[in-house]
C-alpha atoms as a PDB file:
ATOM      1  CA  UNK A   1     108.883 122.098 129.942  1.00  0.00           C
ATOM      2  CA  UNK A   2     110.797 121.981 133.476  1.00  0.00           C
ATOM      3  CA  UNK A   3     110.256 121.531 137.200  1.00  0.00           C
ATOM      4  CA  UNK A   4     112.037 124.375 137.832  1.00  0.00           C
ATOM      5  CA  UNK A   5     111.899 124.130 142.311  1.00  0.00           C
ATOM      6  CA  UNK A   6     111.961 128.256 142.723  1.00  0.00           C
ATOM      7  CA  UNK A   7     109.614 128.658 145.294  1.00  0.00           C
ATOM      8  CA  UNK A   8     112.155 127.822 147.966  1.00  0.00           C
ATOM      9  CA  UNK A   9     114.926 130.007 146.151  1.00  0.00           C
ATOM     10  CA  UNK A  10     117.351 127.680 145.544  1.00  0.00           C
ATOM     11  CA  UNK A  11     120.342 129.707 143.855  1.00  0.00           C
ATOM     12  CA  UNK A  12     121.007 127.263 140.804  1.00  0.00           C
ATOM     13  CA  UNK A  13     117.061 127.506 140.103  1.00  0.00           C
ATOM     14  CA  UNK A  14     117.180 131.766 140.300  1.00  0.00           C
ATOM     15  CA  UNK A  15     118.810 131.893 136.246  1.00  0.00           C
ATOM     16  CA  UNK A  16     116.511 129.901 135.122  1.00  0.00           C
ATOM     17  CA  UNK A  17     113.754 131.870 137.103  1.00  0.00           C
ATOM     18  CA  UNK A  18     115.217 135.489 135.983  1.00  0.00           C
ATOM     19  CA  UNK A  19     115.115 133.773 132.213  1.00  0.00           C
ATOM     20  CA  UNK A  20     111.618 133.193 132.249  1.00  0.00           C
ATOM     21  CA  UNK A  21     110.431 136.443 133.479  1.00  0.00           C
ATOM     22  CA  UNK A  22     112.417 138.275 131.920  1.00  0.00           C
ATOM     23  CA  UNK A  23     110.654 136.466 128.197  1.00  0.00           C
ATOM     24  CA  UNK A  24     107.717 136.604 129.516  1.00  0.00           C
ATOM     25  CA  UNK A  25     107.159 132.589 129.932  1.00  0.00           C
ATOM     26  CA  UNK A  26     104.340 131.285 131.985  1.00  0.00           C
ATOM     27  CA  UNK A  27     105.455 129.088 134.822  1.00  0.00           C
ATOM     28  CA  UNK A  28     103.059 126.921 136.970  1.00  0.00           C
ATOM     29  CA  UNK A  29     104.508 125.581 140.257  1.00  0.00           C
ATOM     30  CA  UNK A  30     102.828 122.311 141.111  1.00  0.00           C
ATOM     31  CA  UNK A  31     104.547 122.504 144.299  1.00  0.00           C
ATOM     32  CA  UNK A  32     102.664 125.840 145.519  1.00  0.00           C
ATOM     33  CA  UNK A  33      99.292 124.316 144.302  1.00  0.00           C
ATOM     34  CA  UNK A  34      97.884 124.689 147.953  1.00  0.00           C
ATOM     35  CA  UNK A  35      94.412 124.657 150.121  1.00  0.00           C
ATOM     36  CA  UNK A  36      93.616 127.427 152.164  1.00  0.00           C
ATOM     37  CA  UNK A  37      95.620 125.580 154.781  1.00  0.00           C
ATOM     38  CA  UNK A  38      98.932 125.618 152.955  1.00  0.00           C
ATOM     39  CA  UNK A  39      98.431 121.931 152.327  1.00  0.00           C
ATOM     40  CA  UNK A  40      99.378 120.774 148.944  1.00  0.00           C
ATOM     41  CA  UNK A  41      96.958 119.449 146.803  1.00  0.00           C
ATOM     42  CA  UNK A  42      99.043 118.183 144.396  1.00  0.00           C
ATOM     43  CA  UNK A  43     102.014 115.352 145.996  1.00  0.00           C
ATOM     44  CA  UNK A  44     104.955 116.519 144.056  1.00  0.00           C
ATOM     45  CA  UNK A  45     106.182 113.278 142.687  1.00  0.00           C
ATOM     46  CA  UNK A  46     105.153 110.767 140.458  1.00  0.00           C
ATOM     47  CA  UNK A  47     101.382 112.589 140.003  1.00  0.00           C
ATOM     48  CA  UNK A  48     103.378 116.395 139.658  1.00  0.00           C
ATOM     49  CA  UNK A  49     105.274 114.487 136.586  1.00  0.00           C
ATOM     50  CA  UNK A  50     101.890 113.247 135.140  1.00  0.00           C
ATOM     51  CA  UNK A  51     100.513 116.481 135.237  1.00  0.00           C
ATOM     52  CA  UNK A  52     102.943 118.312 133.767  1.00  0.00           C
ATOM     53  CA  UNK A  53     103.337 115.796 131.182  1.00  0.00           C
ATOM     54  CA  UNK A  54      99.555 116.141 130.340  1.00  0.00           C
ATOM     55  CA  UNK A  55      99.711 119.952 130.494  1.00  0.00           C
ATOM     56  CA  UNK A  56     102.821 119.971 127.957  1.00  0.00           C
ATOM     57  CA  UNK A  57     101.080 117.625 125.757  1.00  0.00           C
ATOM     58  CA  UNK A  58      97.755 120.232 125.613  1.00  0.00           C
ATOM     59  CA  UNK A  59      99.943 123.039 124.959  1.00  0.00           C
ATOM     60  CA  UNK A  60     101.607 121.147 122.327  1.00  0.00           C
ATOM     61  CA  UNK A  61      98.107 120.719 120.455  1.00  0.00           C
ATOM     62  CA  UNK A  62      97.163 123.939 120.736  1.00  0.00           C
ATOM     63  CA  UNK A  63     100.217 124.946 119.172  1.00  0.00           C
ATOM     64  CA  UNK A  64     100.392 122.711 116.163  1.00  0.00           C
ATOM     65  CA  UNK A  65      96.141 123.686 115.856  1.00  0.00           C
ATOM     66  CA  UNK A  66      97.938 127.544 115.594  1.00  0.00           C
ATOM     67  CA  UNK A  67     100.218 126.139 113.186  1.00  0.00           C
ATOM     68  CA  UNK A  68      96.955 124.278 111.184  1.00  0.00           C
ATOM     69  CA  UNK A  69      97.966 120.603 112.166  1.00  0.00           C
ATOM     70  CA  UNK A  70      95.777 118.781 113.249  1.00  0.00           C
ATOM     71  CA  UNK A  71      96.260 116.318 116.160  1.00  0.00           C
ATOM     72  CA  UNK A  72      94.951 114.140 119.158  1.00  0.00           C
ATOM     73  CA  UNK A  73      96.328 116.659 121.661  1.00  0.00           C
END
């Protein structure tokens, strides 16, 4: 899990970019989460964190349920 900041193409965020395409690795950009106005609907800061923290935590349950554990995720 990582806030990688690769919409604005920062050059020490394009590695980590190529990386993750290249294996195939779902990103989601909270920061390009936007209204048909370009606004952001999602403040990247404290509430970005939380949801990303609550999206790891679901895709950690659903891979220990894969695995057969069972879990509060």
């Amino acid at each position: 899990m990582i806030f990688p900041h690769v919409i604005k193409g920062q050059p020490a965020n394009m590695d980590t970019l190529d990386v993750m395409v290249e294996k195939n690795i779902r990103l989601i950009d909270y920061e390009r989460i936007v209204d048909e106005n370009n606004n952001r609907l999602i403040a990247f800061g404290f509430f970005a964190g939380v949801a990303g923290a609550i999206d790891f935590l679901h895709g950690l349950g659903q891979y220990f349920l894969l695995q057969g554990i069972t879990n509060s995720f």
